[in-house]
PDB file of N, CA and C in Angstrom:
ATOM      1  N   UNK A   1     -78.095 -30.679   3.642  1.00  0.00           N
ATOM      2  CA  UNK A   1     -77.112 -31.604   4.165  1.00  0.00           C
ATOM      3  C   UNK A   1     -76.233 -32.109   3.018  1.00  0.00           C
ATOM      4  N   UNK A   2     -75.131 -32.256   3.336  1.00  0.00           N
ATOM      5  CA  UNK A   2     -74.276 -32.644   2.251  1.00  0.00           C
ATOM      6  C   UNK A   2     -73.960 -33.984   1.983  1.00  0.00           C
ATOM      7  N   UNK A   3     -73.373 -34.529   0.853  1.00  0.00           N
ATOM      8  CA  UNK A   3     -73.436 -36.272   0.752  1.00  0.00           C
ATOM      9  C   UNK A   3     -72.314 -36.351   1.799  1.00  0.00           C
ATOM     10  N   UNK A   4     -72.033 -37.871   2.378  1.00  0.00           N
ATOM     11  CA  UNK A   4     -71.166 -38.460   2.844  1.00  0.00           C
ATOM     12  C   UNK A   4     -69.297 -38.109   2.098  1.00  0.00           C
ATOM     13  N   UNK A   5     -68.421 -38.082   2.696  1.00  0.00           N
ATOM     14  CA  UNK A   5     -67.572 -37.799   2.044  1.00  0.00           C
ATOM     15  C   UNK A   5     -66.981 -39.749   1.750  1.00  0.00           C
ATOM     16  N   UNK A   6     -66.572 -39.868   0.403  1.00  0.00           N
ATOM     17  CA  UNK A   6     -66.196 -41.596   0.193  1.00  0.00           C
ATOM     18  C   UNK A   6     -65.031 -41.869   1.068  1.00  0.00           C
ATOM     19  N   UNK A   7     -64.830 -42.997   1.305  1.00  0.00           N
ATOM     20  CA  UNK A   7     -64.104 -43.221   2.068  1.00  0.00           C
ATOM     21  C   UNK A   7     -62.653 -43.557   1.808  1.00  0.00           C
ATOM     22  N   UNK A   8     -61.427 -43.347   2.503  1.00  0.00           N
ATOM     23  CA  UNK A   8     -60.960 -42.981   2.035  1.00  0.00           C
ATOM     24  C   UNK A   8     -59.948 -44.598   1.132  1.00  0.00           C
ATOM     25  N   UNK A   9     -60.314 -45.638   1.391  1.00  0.00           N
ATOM     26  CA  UNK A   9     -59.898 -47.138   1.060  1.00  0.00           C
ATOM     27  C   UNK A   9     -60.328 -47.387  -0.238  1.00  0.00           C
ATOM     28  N   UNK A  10     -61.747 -46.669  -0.312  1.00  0.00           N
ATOM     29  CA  UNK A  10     -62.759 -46.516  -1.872  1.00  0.00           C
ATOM     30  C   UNK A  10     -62.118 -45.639  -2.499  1.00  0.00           C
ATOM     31  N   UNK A  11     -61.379 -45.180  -2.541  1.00  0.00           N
ATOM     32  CA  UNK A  11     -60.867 -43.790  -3.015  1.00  0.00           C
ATOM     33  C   UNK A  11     -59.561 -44.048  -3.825  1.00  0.00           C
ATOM     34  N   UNK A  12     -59.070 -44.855  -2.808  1.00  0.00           N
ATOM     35  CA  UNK A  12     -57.555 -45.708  -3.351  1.00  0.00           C
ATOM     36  C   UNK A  12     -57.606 -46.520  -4.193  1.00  0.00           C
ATOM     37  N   UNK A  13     -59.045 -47.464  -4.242  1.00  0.00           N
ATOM     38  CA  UNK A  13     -59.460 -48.275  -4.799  1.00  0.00           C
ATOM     39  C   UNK A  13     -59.306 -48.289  -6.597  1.00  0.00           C
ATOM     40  N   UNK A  14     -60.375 -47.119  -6.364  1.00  0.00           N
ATOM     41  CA  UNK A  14     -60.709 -46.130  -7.455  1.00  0.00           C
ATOM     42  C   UNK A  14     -59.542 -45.970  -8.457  1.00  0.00           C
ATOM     43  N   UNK A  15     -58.760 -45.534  -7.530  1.00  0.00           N
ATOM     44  CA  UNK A  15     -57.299 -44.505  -8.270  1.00  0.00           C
ATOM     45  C   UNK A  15     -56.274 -46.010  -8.606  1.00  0.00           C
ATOM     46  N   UNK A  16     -56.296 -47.062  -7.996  1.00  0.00           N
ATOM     47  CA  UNK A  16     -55.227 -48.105  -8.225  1.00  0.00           C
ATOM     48  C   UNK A  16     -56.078 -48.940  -9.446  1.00  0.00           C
ATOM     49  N   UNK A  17     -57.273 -48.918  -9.743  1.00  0.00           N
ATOM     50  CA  UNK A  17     -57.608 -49.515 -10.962  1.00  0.00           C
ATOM     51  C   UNK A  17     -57.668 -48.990 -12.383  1.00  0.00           C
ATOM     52  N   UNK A  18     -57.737 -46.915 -12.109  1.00  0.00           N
ATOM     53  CA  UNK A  18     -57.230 -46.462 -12.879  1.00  0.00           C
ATOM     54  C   UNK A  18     -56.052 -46.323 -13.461  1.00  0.00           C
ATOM     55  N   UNK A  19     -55.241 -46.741 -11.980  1.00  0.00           N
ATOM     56  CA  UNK A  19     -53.660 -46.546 -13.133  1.00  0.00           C
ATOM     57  C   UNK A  19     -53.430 -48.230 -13.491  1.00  0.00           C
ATOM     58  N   UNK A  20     -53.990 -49.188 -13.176  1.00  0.00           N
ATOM     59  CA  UNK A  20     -53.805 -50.421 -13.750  1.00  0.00           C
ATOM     60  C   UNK A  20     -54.299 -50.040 -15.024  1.00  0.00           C
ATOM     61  N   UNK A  21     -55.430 -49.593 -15.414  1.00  0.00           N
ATOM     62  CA  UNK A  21     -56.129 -49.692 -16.650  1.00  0.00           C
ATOM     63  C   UNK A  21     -55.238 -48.813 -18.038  1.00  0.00           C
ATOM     64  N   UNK A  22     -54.681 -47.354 -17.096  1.00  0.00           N
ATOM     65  CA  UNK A  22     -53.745 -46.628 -18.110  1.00  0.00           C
ATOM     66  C   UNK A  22     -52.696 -47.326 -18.812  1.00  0.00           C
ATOM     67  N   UNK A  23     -52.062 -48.108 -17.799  1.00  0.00           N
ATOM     68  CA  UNK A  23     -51.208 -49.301 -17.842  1.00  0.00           C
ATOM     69  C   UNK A  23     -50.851 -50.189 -19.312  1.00  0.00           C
ATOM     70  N   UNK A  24     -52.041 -50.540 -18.782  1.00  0.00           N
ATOM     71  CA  UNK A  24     -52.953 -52.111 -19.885  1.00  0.00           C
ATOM     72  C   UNK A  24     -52.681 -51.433 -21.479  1.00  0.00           C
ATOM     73  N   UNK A  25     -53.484 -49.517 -21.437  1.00  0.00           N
ATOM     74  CA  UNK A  25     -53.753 -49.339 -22.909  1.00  0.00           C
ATOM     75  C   UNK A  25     -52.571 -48.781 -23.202  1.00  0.00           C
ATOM     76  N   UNK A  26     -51.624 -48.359 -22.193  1.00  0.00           N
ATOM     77  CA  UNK A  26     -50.459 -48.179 -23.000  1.00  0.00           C
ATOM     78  C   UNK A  26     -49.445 -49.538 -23.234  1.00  0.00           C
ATOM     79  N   UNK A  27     -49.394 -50.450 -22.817  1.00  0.00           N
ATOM     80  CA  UNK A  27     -48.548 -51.331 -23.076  1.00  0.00           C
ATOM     81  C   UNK A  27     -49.273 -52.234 -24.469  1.00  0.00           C
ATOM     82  N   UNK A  28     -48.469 -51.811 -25.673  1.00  0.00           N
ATOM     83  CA  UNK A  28     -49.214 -52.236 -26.439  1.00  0.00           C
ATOM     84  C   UNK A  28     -48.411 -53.689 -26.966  1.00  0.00           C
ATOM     85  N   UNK A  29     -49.089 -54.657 -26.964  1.00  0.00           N
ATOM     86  CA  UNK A  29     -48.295 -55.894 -27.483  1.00  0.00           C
ATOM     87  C   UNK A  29     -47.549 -56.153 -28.832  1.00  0.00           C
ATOM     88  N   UNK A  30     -46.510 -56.199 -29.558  1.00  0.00           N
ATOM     89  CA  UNK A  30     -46.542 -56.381 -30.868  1.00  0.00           C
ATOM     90  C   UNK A  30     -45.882 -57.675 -30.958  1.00  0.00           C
ATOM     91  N   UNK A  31     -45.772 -58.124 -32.568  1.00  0.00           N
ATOM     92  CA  UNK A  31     -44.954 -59.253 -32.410  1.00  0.00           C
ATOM     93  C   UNK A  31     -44.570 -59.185 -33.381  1.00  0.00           C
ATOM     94  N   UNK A  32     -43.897 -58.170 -34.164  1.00  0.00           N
ATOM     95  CA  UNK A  32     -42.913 -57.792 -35.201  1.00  0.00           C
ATOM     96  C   UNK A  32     -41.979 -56.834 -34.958  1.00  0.00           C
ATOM     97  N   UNK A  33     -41.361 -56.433 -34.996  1.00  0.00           N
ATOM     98  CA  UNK A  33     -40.491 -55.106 -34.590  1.00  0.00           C
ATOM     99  C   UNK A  33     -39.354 -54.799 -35.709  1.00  0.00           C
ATOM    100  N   UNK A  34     -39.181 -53.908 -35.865  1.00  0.00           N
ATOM    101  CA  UNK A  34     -37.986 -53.735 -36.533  1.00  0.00           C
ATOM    102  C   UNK A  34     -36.713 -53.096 -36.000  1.00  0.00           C
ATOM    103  N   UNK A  35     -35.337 -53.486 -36.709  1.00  0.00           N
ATOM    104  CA  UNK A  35     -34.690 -53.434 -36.424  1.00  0.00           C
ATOM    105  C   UNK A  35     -34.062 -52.837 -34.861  1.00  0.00           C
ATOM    106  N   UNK A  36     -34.225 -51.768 -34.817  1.00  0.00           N
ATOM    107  CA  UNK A  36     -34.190 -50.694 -34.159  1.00  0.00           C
ATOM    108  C   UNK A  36     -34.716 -51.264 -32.397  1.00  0.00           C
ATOM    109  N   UNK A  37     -35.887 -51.085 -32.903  1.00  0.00           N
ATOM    110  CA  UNK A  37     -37.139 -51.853 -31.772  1.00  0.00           C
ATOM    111  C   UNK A  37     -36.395 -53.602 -30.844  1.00  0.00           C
ATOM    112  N   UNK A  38     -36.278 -54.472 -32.277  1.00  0.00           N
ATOM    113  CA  UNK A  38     -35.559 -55.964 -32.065  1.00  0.00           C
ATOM    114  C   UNK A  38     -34.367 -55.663 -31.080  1.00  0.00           C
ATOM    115  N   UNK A  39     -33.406 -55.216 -31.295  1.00  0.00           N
ATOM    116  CA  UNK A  39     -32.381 -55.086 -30.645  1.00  0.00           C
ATOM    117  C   UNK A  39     -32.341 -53.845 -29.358  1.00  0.00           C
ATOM    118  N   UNK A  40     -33.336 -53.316 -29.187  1.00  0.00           N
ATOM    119  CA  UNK A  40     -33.487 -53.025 -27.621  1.00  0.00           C
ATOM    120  C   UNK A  40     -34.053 -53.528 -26.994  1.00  0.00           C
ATOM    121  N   UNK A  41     -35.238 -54.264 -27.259  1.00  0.00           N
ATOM    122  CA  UNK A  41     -35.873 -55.348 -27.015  1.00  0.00           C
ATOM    123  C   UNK A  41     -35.098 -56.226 -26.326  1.00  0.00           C
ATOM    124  N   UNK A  42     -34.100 -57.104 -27.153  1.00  0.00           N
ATOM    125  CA  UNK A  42     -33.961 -58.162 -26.881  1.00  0.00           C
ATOM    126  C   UNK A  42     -31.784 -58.141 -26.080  1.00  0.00           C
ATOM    127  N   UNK A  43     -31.624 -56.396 -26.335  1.00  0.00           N
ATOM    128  CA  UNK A  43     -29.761 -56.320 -26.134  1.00  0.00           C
ATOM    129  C   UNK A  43     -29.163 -56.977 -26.454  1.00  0.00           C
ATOM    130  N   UNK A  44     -29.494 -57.486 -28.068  1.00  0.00           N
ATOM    131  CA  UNK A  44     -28.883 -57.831 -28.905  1.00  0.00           C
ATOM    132  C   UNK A  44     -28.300 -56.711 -29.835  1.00  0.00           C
ATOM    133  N   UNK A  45     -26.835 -56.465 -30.532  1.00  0.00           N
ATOM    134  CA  UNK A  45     -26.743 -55.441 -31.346  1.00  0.00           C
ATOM    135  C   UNK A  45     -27.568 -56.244 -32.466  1.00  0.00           C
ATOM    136  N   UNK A  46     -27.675 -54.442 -33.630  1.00  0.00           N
ATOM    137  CA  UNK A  46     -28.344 -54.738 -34.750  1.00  0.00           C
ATOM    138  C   UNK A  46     -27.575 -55.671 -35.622  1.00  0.00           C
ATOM    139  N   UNK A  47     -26.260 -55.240 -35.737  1.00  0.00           N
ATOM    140  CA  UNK A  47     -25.631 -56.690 -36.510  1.00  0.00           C
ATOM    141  C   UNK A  47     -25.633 -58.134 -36.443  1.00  0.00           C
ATOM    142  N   UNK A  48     -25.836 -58.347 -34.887  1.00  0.00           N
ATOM    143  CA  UNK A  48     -25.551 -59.354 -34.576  1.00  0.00           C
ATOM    144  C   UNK A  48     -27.004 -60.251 -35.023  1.00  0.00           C
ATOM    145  N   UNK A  49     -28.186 -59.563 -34.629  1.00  0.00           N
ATOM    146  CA  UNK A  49     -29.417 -59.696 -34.866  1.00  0.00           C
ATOM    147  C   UNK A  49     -29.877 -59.990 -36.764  1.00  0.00           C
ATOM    148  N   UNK A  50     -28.964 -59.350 -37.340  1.00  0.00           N
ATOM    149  CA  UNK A  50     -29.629 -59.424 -38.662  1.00  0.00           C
ATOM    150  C   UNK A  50     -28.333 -60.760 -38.970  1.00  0.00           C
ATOM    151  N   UNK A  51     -27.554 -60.972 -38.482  1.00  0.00           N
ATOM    152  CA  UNK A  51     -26.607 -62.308 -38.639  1.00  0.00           C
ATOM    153  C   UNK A  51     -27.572 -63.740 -38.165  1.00  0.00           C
ATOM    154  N   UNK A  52     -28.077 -63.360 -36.599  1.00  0.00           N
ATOM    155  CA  UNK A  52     -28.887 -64.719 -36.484  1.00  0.00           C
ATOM    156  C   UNK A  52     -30.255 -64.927 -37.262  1.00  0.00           C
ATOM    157  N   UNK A  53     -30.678 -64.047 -37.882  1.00  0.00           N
ATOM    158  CA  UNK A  53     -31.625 -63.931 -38.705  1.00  0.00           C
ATOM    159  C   UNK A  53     -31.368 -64.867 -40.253  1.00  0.00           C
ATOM    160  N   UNK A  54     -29.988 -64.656 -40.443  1.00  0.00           N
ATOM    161  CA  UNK A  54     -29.749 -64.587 -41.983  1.00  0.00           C
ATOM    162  C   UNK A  54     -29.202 -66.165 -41.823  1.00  0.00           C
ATOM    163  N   UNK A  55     -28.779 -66.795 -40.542  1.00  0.00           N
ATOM    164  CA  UNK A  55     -28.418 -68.037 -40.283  1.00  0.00           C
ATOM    165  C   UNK A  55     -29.384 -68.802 -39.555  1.00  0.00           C
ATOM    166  N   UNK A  56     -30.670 -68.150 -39.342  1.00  0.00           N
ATOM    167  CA  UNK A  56     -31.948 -68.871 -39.165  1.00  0.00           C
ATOM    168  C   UNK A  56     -32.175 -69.232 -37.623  1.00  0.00           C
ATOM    169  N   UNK A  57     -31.199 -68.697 -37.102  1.00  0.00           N
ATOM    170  CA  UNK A  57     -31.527 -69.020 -35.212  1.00  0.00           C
ATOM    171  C   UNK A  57     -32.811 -67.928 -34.715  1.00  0.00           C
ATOM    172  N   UNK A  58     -33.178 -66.489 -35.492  1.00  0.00           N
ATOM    173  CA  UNK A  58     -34.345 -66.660 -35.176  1.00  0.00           C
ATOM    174  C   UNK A  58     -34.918 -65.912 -36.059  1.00  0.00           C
ATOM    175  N   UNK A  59     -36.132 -65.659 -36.428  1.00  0.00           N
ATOM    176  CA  UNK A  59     -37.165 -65.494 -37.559  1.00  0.00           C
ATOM    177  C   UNK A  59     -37.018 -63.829 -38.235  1.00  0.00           C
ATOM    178  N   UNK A  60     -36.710 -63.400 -38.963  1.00  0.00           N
ATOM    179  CA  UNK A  60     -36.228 -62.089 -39.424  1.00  0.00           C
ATOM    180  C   UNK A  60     -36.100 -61.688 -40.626  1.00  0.00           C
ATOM    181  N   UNK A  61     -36.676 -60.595 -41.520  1.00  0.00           N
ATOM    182  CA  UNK A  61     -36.990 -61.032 -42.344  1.00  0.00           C
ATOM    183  C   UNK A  61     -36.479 -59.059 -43.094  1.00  0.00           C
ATOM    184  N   UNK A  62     -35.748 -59.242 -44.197  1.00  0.00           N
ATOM    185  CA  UNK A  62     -35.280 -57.667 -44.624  1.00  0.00           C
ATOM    186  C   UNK A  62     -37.275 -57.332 -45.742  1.00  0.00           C
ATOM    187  N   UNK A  63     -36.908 -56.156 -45.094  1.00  0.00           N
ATOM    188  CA  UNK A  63     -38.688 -55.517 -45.669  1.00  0.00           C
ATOM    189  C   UNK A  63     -38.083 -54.698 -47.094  1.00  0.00           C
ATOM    190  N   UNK A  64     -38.575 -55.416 -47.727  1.00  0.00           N
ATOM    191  CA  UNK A  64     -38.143 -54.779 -49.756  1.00  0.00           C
ATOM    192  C   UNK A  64     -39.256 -53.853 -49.690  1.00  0.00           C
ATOM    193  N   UNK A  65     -40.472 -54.045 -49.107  1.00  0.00           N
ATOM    194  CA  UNK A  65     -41.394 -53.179 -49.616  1.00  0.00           C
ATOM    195  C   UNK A  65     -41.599 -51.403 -48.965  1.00  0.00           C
ATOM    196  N   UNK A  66     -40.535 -51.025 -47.807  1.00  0.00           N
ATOM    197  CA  UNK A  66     -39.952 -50.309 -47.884  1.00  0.00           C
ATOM    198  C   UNK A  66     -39.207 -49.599 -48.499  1.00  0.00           C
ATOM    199  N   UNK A  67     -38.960 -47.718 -48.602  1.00  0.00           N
ATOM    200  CA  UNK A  67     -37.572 -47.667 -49.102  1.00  0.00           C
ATOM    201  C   UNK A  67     -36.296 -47.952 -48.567  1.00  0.00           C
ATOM    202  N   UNK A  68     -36.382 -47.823 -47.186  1.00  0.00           N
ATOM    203  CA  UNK A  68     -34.853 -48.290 -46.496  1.00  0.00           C
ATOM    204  C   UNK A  68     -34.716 -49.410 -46.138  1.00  0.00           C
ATOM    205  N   UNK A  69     -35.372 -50.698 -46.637  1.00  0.00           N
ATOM    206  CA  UNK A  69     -35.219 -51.873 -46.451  1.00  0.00           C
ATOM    207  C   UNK A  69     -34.891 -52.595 -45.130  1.00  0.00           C
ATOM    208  N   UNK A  70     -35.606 -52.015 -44.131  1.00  0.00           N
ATOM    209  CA  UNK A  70     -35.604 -51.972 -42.746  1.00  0.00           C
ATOM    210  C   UNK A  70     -35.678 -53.412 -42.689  1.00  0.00           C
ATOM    211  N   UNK A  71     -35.192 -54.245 -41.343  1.00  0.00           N
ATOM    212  CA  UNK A  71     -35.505 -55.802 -41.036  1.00  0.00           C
ATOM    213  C   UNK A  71     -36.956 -55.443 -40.285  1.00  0.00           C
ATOM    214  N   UNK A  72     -37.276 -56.661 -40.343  1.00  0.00           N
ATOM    215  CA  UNK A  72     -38.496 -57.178 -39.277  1.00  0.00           C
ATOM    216  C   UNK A  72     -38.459 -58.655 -38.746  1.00  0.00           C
ATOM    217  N   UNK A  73     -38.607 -58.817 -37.177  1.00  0.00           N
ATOM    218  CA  UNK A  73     -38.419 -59.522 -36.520  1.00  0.00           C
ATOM    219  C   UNK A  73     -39.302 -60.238 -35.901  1.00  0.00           C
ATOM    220  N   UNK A  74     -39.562 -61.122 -35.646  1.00  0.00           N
ATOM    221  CA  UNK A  74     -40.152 -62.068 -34.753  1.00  0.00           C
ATOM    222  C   UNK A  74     -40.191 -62.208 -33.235  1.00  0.00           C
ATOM    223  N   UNK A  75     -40.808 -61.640 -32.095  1.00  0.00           N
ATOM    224  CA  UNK A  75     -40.380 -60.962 -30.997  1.00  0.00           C
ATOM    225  C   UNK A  75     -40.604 -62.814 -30.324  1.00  0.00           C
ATOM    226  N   UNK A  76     -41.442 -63.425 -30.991  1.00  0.00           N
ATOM    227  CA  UNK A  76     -41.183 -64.924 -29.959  1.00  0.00           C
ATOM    228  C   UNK A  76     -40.407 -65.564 -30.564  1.00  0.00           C
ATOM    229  N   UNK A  77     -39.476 -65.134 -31.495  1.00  0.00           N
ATOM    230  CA  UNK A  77     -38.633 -66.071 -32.163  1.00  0.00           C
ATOM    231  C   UNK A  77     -37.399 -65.801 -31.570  1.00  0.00           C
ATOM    232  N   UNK A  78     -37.324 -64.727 -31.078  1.00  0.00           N
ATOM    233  CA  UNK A  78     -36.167 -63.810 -30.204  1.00  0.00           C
ATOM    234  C   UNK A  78     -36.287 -64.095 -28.810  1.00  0.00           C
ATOM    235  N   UNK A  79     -37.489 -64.437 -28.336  1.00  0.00           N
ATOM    236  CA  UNK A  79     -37.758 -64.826 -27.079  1.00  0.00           C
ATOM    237  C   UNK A  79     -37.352 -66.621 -26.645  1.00  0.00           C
ATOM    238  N   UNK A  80     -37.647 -67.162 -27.918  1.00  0.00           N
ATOM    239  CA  UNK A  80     -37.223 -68.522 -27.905  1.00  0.00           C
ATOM    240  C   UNK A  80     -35.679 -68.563 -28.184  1.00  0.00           C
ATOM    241  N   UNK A  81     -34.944 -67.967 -29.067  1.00  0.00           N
ATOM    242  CA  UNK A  81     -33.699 -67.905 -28.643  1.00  0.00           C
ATOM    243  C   UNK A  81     -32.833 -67.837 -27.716  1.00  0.00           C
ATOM    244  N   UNK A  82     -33.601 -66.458 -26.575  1.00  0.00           N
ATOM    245  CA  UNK A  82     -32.572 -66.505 -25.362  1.00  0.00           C
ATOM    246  C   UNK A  82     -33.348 -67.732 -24.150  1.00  0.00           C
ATOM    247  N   UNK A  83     -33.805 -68.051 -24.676  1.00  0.00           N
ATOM    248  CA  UNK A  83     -34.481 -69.311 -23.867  1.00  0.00           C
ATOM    249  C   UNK A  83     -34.337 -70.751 -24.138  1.00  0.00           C
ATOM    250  N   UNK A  84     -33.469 -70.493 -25.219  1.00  0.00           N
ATOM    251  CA  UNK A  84     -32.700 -72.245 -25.238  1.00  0.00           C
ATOM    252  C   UNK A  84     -31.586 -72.924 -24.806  1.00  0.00           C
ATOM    253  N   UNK A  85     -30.958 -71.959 -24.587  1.00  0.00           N
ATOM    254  CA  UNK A  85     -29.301 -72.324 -23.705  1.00  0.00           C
ATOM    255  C   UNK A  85     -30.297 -72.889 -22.258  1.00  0.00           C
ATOM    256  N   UNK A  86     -31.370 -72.549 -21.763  1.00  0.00           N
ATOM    257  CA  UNK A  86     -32.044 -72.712 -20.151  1.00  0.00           C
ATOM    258  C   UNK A  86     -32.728 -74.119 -20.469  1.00  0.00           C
ATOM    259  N   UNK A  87     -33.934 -74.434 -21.791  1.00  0.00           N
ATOM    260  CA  UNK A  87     -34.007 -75.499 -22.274  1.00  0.00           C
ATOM    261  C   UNK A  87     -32.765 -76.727 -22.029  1.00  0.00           C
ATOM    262  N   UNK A  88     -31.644 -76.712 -23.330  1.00  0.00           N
ATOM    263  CA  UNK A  88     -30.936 -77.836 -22.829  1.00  0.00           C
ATOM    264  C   UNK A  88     -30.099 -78.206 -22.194  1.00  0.00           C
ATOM    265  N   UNK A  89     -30.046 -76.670 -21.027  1.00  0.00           N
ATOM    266  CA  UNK A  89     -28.873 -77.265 -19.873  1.00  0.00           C
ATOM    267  C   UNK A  89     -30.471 -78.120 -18.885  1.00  0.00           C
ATOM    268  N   UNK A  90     -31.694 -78.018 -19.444  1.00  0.00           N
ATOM    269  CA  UNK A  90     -32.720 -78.682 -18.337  1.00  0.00           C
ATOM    270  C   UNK A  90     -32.576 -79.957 -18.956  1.00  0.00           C
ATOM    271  N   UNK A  91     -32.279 -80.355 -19.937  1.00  0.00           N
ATOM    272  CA  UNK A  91     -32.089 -81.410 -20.710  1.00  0.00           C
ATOM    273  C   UNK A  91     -31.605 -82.282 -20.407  1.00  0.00           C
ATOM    274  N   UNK A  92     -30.073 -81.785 -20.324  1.00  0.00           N
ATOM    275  CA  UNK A  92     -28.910 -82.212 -20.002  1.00  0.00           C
ATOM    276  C   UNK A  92     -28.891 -82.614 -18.335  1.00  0.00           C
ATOM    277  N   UNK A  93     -29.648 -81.964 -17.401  1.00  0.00           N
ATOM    278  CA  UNK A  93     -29.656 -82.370 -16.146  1.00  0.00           C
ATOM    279  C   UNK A  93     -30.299 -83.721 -16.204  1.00  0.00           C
ATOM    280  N   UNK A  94     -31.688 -83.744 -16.900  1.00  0.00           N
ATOM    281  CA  UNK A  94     -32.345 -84.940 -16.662  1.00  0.00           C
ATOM    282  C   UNK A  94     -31.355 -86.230 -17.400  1.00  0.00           C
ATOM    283  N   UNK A  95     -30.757 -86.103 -18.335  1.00  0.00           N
ATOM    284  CA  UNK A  95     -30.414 -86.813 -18.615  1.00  0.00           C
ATOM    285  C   UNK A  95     -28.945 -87.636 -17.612  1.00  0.00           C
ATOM    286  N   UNK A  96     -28.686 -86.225 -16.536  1.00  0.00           N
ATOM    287  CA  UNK A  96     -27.839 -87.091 -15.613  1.00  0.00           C
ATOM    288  C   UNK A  96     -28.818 -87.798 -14.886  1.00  0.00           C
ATOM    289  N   UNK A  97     -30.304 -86.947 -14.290  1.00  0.00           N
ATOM    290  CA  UNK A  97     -30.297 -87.982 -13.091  1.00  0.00           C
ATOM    291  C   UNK A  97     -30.944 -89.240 -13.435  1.00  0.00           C
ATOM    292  N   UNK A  98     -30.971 -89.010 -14.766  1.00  0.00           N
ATOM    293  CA  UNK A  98     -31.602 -90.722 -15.215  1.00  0.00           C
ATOM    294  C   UNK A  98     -30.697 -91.598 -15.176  1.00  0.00           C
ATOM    295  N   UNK A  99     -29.610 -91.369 -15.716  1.00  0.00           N
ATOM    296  CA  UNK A  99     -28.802 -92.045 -15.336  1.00  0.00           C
ATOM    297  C   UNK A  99     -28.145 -92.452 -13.888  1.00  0.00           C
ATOM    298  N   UNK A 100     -28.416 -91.434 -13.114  1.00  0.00           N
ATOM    299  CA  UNK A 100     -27.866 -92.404 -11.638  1.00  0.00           C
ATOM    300  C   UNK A 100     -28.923 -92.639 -11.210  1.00  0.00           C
ATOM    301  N   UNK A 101     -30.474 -92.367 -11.638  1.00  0.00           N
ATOM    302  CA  UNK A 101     -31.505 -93.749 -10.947  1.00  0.00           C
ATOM    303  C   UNK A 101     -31.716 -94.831 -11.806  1.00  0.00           C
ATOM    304  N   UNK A 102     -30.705 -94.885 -12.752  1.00  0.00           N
ATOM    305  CA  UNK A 102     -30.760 -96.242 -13.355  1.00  0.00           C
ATOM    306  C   UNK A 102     -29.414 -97.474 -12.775  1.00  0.00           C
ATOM    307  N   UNK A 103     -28.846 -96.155 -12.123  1.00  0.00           N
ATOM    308  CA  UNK A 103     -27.652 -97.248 -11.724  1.00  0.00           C
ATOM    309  C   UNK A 103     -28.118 -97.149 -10.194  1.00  0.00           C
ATOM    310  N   UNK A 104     -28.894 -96.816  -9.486  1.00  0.00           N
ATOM    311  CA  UNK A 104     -29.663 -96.540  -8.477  1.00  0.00           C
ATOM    312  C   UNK A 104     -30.319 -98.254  -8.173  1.00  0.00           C
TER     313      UNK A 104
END
């Protein structure tokens, strides 16, 4: 007699935790990038990127210990950048409605 054939919900099961898991080990986290990497990342050009770097809006740093003196970047320093214009326009709201529940 032959085994049961699995069913076919177990089966799906199976196969949707395998491709979650392929997933997981290919998405590999970093939090440096260089040049190249930074600015597709973030669709920033490379110039523009090694300018906010060199004027300190976000963390970036030219690699000497290379021969082509490649940059390296800060991927939450780049992430906090395009996330501050959203910061103080939230700012700027509270600071209206405080003001009309103070004249409230």
């Amino acid at each position: 007699m032959s085994p049961p054939a699995p069913h076919m919900s177990d089966l799906i099961k199976e196969l949707k935790a395998e491709i979650i898991q392929t997933i997981k080990d290919s998405a590999i986290q970093v939090r440096y990038m260089n040049l190249k990497q930074a600015s597709t990342y973030s669709g920033i050009g490379q110039k523009k990127l090694v300018e906010l770097a060199q004027g300190g809006s976000i963390l970036g740093k030219r690699r000497d210990d290379i021969s082509r003196g490649d940059w390296s970047f800060d991927k939450e320093s780049i992430d906090n950048y395009w996330h501050q214009p959203f910061r103080e326009r939230k700012v700027a709201t509270q600071r209206v409605l405080d003001r009309i529940r103070r004249k409230a």
